[in-house]
PDB file of N, CA and C in Angstrom:
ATOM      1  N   UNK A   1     -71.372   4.427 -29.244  1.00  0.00           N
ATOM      2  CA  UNK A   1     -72.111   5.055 -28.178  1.00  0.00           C
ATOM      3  C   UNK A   1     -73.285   4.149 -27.846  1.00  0.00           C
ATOM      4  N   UNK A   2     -73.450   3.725 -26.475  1.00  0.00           N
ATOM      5  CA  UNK A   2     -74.964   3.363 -26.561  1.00  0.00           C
ATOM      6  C   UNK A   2     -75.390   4.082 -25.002  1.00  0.00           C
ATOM      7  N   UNK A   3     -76.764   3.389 -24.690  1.00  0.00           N
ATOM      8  CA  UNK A   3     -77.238   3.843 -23.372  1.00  0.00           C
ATOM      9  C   UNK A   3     -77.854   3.003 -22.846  1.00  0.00           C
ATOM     10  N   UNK A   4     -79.013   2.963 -21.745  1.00  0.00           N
ATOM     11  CA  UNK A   4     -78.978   1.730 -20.799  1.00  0.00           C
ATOM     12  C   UNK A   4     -80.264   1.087 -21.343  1.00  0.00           C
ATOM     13  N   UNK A   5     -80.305   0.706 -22.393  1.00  0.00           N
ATOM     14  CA  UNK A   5     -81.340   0.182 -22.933  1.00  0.00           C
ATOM     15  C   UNK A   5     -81.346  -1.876 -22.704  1.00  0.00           C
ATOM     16  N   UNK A   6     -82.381  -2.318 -22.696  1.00  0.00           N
ATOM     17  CA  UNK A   6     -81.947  -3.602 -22.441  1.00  0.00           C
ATOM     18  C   UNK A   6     -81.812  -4.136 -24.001  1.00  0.00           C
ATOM     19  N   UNK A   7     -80.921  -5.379 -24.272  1.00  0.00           N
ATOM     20  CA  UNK A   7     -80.157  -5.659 -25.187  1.00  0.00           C
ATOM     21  C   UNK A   7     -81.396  -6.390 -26.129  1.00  0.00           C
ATOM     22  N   UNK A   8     -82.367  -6.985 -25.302  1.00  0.00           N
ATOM     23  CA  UNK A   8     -83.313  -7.693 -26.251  1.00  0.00           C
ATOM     24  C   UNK A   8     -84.360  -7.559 -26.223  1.00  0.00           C
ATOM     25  N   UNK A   9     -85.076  -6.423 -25.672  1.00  0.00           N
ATOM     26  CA  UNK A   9     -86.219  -5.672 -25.535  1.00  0.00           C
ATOM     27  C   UNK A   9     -86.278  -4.400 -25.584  1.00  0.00           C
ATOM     28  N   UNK A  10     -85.019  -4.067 -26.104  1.00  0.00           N
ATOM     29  CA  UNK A  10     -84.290  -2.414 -26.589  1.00  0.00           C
ATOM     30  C   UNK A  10     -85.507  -1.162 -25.825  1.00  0.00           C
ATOM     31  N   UNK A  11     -85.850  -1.632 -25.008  1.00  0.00           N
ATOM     32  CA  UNK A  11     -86.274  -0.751 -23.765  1.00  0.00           C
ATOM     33  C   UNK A  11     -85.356  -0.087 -23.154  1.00  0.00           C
ATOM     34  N   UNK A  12     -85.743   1.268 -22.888  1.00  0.00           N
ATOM     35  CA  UNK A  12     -85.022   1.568 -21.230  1.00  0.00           C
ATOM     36  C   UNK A  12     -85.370   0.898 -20.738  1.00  0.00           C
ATOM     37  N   UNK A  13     -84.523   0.930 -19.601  1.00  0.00           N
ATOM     38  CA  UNK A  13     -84.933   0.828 -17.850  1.00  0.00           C
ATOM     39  C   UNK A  13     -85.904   1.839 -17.449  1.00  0.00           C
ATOM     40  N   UNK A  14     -86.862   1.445 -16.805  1.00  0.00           N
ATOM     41  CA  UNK A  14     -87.235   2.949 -16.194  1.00  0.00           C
ATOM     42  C   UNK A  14     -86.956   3.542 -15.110  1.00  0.00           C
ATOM     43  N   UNK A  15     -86.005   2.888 -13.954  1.00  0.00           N
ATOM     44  CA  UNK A  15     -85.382   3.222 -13.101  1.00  0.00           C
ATOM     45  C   UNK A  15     -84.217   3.883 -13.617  1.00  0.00           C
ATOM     46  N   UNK A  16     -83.598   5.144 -13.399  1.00  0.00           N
ATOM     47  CA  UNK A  16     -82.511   6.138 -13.676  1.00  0.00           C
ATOM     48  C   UNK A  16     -80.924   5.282 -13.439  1.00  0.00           C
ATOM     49  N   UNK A  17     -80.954   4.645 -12.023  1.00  0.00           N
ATOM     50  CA  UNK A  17     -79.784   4.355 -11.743  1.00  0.00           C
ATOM     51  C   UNK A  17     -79.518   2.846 -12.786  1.00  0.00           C
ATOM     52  N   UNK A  18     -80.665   2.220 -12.663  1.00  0.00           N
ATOM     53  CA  UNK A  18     -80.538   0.871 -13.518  1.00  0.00           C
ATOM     54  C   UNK A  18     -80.432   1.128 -14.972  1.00  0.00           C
ATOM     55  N   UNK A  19     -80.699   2.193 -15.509  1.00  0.00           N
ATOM     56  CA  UNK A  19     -80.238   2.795 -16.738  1.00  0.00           C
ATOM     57  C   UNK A  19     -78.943   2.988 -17.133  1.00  0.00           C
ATOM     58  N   UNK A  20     -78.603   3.862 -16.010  1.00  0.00           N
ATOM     59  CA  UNK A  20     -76.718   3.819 -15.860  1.00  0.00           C
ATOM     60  C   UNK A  20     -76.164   2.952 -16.001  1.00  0.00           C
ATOM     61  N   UNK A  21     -76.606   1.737 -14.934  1.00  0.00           N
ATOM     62  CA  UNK A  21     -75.880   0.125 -15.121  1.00  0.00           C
ATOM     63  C   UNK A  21     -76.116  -0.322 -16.460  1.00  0.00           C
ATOM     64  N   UNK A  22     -76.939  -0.635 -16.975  1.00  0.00           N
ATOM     65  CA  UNK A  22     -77.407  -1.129 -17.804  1.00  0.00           C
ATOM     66  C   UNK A  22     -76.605  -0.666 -19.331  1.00  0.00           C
ATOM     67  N   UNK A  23     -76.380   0.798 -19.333  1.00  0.00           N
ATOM     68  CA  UNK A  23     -75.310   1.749 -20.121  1.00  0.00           C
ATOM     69  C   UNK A  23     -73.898   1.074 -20.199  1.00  0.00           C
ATOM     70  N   UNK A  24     -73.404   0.917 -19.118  1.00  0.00           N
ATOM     71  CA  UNK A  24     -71.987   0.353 -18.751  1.00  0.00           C
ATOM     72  C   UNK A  24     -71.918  -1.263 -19.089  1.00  0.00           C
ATOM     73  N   UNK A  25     -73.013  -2.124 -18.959  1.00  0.00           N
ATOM     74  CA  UNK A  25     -73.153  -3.170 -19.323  1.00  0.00           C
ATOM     75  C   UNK A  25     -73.126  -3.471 -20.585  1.00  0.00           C
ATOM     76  N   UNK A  26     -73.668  -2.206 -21.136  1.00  0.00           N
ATOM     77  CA  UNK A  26     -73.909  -2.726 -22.745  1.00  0.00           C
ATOM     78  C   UNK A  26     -72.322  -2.444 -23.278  1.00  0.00           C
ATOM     79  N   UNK A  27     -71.648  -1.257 -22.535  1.00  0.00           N
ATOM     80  CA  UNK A  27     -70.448  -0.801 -23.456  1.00  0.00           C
ATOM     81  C   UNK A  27     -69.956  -2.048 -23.301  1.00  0.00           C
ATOM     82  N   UNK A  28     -69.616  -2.532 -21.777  1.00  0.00           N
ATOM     83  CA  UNK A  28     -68.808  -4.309 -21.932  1.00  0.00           C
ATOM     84  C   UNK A  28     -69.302  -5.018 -23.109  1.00  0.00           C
ATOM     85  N   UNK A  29     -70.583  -5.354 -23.316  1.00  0.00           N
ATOM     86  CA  UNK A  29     -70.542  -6.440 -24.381  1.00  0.00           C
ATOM     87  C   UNK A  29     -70.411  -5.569 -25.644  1.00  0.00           C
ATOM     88  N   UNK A  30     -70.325  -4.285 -25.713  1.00  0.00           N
ATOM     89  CA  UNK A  30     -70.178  -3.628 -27.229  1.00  0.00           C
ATOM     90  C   UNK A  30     -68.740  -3.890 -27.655  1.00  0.00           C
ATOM     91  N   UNK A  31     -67.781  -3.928 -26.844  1.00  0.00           N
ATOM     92  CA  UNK A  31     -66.432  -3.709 -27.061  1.00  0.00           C
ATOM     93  C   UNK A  31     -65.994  -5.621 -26.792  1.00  0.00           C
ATOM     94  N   UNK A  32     -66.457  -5.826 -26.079  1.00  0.00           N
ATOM     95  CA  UNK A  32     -65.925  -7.968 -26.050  1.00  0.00           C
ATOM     96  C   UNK A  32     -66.633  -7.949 -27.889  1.00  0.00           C
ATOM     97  N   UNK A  33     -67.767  -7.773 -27.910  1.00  0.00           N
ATOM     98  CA  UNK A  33     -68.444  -8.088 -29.696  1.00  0.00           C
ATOM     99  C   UNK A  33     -67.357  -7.575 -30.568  1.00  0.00           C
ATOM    100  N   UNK A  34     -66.530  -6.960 -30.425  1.00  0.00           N
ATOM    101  CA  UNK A  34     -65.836  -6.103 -31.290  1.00  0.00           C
ATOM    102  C   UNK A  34     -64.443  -6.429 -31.525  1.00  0.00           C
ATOM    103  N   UNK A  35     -64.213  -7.453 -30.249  1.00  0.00           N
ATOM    104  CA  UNK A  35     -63.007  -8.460 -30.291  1.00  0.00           C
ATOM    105  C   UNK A  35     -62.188  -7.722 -29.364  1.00  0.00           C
ATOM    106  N   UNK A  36     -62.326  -7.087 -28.239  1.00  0.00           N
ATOM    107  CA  UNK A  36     -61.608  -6.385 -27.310  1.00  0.00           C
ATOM    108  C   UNK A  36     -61.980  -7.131 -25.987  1.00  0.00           C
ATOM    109  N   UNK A  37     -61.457  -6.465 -25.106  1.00  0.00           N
ATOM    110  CA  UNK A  37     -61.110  -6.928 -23.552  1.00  0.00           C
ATOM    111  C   UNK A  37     -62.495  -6.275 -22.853  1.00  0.00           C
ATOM    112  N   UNK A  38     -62.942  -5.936 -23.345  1.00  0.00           N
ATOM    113  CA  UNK A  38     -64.314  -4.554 -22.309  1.00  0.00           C
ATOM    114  C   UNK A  38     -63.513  -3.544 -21.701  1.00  0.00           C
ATOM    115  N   UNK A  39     -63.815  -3.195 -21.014  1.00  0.00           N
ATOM    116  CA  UNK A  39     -63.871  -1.622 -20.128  1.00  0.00           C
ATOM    117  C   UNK A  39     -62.028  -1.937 -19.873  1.00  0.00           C
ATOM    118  N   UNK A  40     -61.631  -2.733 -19.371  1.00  0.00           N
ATOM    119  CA  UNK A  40     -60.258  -2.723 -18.993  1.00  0.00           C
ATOM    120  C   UNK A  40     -59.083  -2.129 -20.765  1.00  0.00           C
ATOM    121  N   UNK A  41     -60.052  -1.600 -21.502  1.00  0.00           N
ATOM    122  CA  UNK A  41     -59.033  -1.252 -22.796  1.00  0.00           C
ATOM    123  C   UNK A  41     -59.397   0.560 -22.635  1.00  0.00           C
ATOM    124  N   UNK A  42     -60.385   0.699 -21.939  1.00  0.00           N
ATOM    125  CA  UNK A  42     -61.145   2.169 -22.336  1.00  0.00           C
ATOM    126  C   UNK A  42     -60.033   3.172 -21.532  1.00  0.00           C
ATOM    127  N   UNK A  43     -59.632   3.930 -22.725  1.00  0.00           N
ATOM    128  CA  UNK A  43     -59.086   5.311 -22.340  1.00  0.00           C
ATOM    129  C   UNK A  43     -59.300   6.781 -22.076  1.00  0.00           C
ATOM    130  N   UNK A  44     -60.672   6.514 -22.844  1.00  0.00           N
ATOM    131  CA  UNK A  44     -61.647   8.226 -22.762  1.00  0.00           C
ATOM    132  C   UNK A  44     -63.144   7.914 -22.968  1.00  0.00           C
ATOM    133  N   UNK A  45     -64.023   8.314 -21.547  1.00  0.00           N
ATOM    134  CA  UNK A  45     -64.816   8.182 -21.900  1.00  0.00           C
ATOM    135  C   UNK A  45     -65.670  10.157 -21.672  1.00  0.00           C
ATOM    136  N   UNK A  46     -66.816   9.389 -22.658  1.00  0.00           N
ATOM    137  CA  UNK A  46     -67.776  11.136 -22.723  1.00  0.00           C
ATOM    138  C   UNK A  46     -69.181  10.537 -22.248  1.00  0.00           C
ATOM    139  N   UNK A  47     -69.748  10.940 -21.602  1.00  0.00           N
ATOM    140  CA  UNK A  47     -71.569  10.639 -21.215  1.00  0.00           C
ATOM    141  C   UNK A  47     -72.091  11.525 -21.335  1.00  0.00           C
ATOM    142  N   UNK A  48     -73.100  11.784 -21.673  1.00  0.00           N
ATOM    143  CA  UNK A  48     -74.436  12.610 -21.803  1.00  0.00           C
ATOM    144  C   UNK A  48     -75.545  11.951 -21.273  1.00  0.00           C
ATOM    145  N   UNK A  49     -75.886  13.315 -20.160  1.00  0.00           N
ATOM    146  CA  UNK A  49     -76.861  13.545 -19.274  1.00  0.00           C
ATOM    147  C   UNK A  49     -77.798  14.177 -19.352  1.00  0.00           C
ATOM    148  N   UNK A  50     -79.292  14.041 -19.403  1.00  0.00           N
ATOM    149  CA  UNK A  50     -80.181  14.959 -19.408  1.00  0.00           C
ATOM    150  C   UNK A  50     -80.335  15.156 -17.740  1.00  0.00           C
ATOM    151  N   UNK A  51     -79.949  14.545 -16.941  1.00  0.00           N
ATOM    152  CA  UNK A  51     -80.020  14.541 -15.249  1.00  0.00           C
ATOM    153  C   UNK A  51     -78.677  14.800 -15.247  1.00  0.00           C
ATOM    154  N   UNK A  52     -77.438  15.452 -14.676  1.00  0.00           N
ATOM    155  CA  UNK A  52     -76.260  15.391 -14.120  1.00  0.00           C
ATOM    156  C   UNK A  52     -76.519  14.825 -12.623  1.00  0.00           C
ATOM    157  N   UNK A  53     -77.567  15.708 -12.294  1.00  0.00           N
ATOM    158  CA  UNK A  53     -77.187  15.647 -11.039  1.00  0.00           C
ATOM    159  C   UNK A  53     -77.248  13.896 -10.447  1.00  0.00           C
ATOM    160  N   UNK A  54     -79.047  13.558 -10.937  1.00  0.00           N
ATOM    161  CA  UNK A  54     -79.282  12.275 -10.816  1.00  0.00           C
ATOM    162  C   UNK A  54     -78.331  11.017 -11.243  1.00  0.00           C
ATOM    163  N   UNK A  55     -77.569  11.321 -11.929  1.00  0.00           N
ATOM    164  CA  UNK A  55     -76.914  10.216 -12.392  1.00  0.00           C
ATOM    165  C   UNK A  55     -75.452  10.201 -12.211  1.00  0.00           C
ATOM    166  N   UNK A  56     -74.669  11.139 -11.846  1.00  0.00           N
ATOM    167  CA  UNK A  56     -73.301  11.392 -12.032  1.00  0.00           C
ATOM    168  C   UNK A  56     -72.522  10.567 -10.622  1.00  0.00           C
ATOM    169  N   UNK A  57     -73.280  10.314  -9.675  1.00  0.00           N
ATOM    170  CA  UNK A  57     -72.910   9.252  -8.863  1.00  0.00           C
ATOM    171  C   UNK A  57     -73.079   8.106  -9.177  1.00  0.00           C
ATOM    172  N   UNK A  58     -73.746   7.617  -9.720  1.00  0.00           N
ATOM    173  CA  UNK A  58     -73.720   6.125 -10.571  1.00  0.00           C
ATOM    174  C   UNK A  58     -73.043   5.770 -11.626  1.00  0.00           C
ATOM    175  N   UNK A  59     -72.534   7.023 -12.085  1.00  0.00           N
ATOM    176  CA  UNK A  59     -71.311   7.116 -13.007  1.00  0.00           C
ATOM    177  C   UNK A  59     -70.476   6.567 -12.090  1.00  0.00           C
ATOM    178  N   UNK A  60     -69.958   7.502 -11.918  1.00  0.00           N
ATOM    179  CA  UNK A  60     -68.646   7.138 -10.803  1.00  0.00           C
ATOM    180  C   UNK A  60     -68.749   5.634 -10.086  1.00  0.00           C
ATOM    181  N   UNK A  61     -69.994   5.490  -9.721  1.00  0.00           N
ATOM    182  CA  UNK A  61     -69.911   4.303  -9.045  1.00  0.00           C
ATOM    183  C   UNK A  61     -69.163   2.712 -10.189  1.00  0.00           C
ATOM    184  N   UNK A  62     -70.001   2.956 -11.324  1.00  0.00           N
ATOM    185  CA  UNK A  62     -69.950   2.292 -12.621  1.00  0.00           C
ATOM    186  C   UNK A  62     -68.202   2.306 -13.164  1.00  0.00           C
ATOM    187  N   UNK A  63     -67.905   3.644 -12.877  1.00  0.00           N
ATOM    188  CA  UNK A  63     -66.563   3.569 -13.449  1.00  0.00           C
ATOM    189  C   UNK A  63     -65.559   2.634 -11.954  1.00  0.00           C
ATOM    190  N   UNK A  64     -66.120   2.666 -11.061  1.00  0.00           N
ATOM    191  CA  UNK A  64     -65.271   1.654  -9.966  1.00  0.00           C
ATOM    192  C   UNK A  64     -65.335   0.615  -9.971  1.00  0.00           C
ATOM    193  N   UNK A  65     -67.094   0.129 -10.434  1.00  0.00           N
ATOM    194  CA  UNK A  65     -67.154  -1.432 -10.496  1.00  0.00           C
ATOM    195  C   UNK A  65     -66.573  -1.712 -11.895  1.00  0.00           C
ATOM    196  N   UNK A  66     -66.347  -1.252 -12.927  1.00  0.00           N
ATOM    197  CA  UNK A  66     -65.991  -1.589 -14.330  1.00  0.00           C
ATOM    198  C   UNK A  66     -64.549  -1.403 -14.388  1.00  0.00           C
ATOM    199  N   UNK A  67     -63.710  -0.744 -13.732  1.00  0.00           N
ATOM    200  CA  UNK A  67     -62.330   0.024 -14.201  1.00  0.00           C
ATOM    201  C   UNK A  67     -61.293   0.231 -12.743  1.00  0.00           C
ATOM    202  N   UNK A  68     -61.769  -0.775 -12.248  1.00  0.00           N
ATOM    203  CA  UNK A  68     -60.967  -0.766 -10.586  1.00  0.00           C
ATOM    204  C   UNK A  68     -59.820  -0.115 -10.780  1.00  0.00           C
ATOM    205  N   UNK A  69     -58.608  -0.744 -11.949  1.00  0.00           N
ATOM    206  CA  UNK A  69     -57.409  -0.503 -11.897  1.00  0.00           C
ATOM    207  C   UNK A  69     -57.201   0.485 -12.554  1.00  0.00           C
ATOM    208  N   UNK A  70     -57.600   1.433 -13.275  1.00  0.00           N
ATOM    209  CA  UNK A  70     -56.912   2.376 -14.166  1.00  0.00           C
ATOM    210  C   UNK A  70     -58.861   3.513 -14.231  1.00  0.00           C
ATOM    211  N   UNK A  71     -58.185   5.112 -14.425  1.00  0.00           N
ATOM    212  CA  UNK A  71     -59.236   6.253 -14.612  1.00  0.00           C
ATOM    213  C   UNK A  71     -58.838   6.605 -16.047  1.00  0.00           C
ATOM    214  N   UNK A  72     -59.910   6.248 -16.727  1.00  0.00           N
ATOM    215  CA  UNK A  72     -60.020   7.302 -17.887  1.00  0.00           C
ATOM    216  C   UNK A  72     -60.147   8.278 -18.053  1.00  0.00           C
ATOM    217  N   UNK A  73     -59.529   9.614 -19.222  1.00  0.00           N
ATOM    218  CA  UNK A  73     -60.114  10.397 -18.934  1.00  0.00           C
ATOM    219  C   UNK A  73     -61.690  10.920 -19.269  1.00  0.00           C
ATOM    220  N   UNK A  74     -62.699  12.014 -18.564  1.00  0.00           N
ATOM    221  CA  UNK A  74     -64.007  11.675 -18.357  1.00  0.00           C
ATOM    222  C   UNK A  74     -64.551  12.766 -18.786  1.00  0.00           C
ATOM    223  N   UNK A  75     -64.969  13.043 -19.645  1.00  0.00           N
ATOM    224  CA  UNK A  75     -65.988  14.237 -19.884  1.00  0.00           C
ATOM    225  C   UNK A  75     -67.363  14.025 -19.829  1.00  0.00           C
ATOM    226  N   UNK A  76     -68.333  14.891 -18.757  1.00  0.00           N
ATOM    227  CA  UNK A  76     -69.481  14.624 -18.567  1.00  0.00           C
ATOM    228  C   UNK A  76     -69.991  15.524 -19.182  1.00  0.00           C
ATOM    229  N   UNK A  77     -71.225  15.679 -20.188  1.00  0.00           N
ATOM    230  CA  UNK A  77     -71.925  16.609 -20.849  1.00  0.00           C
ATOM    231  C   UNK A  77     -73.301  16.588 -20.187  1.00  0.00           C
ATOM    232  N   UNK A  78     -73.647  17.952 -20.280  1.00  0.00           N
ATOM    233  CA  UNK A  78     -75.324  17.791 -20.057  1.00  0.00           C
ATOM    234  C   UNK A  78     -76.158  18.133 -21.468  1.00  0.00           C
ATOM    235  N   UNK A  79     -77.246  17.663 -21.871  1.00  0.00           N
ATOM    236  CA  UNK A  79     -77.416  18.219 -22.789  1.00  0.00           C
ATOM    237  C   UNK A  79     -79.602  17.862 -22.700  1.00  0.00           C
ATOM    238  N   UNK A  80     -80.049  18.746 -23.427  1.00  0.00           N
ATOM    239  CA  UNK A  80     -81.681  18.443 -23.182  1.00  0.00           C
ATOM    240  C   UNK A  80     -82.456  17.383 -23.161  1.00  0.00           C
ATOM    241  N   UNK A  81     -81.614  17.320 -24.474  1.00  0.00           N
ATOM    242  CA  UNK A  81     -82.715  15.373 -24.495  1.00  0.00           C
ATOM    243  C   UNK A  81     -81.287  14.535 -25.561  1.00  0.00           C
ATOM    244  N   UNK A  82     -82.125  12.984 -25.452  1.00  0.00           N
ATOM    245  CA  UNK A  82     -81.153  12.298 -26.269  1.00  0.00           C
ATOM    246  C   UNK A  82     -81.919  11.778 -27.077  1.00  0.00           C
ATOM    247  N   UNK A  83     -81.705  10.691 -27.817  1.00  0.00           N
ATOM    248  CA  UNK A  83     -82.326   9.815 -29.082  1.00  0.00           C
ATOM    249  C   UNK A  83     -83.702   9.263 -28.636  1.00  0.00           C
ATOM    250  N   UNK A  84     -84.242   8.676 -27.538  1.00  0.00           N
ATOM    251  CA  UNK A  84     -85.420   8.667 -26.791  1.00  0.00           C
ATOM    252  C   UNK A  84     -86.027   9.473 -25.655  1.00  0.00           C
ATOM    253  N   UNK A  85     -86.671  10.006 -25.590  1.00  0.00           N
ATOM    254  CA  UNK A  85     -87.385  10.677 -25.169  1.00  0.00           C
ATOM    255  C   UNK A  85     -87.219  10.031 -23.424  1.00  0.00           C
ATOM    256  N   UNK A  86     -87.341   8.671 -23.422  1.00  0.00           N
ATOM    257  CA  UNK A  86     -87.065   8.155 -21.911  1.00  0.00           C
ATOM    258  C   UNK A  86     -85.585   7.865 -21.654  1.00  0.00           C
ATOM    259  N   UNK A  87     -84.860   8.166 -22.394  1.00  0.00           N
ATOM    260  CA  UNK A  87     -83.524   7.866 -21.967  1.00  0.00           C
ATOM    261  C   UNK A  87     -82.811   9.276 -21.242  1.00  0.00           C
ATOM    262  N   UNK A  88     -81.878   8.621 -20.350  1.00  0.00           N
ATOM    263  CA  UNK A  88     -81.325   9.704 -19.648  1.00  0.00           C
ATOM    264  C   UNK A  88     -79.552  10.074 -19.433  1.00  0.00           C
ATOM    265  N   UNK A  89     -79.267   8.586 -20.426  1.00  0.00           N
ATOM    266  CA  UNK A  89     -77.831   8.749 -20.521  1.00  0.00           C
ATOM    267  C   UNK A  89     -77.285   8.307 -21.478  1.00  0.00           C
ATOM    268  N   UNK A  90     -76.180   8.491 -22.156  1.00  0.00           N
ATOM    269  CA  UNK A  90     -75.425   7.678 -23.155  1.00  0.00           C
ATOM    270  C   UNK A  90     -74.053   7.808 -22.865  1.00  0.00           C
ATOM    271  N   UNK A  91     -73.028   6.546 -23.215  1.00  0.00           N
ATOM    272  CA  UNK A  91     -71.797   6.329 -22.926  1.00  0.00           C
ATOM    273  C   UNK A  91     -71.212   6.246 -23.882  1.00  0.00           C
ATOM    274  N   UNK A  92     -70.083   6.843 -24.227  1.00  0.00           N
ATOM    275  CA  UNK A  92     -69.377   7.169 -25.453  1.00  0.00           C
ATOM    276  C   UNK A  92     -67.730   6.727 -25.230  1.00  0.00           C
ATOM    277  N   UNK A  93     -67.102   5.660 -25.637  1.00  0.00           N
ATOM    278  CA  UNK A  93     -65.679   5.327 -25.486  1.00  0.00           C
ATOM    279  C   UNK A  93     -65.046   5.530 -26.358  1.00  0.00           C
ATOM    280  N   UNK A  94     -63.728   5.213 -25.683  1.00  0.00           N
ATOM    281  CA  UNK A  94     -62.534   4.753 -27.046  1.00  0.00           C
ATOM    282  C   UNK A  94     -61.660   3.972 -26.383  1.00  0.00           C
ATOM    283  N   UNK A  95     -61.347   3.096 -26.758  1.00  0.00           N
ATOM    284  CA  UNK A  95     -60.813   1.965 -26.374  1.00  0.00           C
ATOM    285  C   UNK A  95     -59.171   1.609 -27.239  1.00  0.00           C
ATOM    286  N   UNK A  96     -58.393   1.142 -26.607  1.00  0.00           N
ATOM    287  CA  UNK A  96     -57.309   0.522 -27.078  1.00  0.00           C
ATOM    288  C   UNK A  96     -56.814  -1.010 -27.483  1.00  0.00           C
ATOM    289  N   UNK A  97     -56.812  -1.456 -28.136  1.00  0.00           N
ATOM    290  CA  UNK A  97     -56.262  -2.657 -28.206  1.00  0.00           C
ATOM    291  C   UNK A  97     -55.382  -2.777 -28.981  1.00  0.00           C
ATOM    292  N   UNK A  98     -54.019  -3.521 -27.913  1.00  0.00           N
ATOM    293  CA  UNK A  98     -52.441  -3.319 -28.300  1.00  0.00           C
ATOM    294  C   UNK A  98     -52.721  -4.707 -29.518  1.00  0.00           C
ATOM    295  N   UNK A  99     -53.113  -5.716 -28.854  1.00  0.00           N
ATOM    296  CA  UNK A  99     -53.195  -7.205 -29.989  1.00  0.00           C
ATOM    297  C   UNK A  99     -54.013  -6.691 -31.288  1.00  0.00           C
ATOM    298  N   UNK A 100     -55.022  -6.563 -31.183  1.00  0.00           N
ATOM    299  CA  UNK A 100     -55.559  -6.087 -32.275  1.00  0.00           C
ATOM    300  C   UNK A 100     -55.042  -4.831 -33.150  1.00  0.00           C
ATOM    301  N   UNK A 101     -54.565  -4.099 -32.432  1.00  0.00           N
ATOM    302  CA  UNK A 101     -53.932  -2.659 -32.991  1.00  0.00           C
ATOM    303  C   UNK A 101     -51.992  -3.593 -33.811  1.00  0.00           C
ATOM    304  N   UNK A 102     -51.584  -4.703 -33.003  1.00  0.00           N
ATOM    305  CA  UNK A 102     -50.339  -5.329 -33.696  1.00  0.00           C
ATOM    306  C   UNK A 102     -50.737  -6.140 -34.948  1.00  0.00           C
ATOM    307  N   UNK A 103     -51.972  -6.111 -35.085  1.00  0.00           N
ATOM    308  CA  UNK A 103     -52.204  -7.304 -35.932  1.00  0.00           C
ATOM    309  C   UNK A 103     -53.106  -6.730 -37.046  1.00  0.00           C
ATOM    310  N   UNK A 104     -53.308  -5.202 -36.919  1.00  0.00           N
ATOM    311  CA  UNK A 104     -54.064  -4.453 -38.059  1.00  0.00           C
ATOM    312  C   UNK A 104     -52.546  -4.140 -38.496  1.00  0.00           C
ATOM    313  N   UNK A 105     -51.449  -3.579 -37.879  1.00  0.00           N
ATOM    314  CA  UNK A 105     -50.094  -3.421 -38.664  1.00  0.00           C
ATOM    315  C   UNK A 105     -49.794  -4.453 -39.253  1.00  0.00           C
ATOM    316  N   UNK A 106     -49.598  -5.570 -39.167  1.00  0.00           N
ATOM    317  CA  UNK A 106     -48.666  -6.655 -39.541  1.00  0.00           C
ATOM    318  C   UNK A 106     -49.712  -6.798 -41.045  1.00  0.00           C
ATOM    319  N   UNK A 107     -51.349  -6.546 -40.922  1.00  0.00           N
ATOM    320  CA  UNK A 107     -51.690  -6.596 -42.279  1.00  0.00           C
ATOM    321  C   UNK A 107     -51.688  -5.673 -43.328  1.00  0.00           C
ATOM    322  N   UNK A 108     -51.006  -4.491 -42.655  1.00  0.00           N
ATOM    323  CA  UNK A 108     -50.941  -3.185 -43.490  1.00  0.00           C
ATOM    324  C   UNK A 108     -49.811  -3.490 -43.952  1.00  0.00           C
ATOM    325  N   UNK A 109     -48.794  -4.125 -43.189  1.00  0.00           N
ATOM    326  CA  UNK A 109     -47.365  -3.873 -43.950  1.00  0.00           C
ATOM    327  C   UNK A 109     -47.516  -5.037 -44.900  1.00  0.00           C
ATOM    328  N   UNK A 110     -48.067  -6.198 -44.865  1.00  0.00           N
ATOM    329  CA  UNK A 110     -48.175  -7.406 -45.643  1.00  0.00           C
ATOM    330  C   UNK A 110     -48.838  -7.045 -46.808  1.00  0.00           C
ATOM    331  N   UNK A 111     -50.067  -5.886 -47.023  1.00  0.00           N
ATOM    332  CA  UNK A 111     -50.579  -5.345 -48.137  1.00  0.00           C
ATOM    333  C   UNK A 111     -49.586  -4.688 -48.871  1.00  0.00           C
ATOM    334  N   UNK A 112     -48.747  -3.462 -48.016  1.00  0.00           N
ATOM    335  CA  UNK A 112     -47.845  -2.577 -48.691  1.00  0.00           C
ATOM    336  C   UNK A 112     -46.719  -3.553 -49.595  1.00  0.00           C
ATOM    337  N   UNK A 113     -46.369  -4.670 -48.822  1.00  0.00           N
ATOM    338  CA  UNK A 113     -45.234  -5.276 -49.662  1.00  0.00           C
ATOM    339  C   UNK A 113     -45.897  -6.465 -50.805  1.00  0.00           C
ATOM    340  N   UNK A 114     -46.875  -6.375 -50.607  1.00  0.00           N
ATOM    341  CA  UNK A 114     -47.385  -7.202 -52.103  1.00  0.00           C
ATOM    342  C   UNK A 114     -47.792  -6.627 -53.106  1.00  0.00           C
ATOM    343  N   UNK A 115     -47.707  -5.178 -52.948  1.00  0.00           N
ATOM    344  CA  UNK A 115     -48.102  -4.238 -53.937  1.00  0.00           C
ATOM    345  C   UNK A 115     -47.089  -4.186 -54.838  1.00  0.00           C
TER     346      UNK A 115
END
């Protein structure tokens, strides 16, 4: 999970919508760090909003510039507050990866048969 904090001054944004971006930006480099493709692997995402209203178009917008070809499915939560007091969103994935997901098998079965 993260939110639109900047990566090396772990600030919010204090602009709402640049928060959003900034959210979606980080999931890309959370998931490339992790040895995945970014947003083009994500199958379900969840956000939490202390604004719905303010922000749920920049969602959407975010999920067009990030995910042109394929909709995840999307659960939007509202909820009072989050982990900072100035934050106003967090992005929550799950992601797929077929290469990485073939190549955690091939070491499970290589463990099982050396046992």
């Amino acid at each position: 999970m993260t939110g639109g904090w900047d990566r090396k001054t772990v600030e919010v944004k204090p602009d709402v919508l640049e928060e959003v971006d900034q959210a979606f930006e980080n999931v890309e480099h959370t998931l490339k760090h992790a040895g995945g493709k970014g947003w083009s692997q994500v199958y379900r995402v969840v956000t939490y909003h202390t604004d719905i209203k303010a922000t749920s178009e920049r969602v959407t917008q975010n999920f067009k510039r990030w995910m042109p070809d394929h909709m995840p499915t999307w659960t939007m939560v509202g909820v009072k507050q989050l982990g900072l007091d100035s934050m106003h969103i967090e992005v929550e994935v799950e992601a797929y990866d077929p290469e990485g997901a073939a190549e955690a098998r091939k070491a499970q079965a290589k463990e099982v048969t050396s046992q």
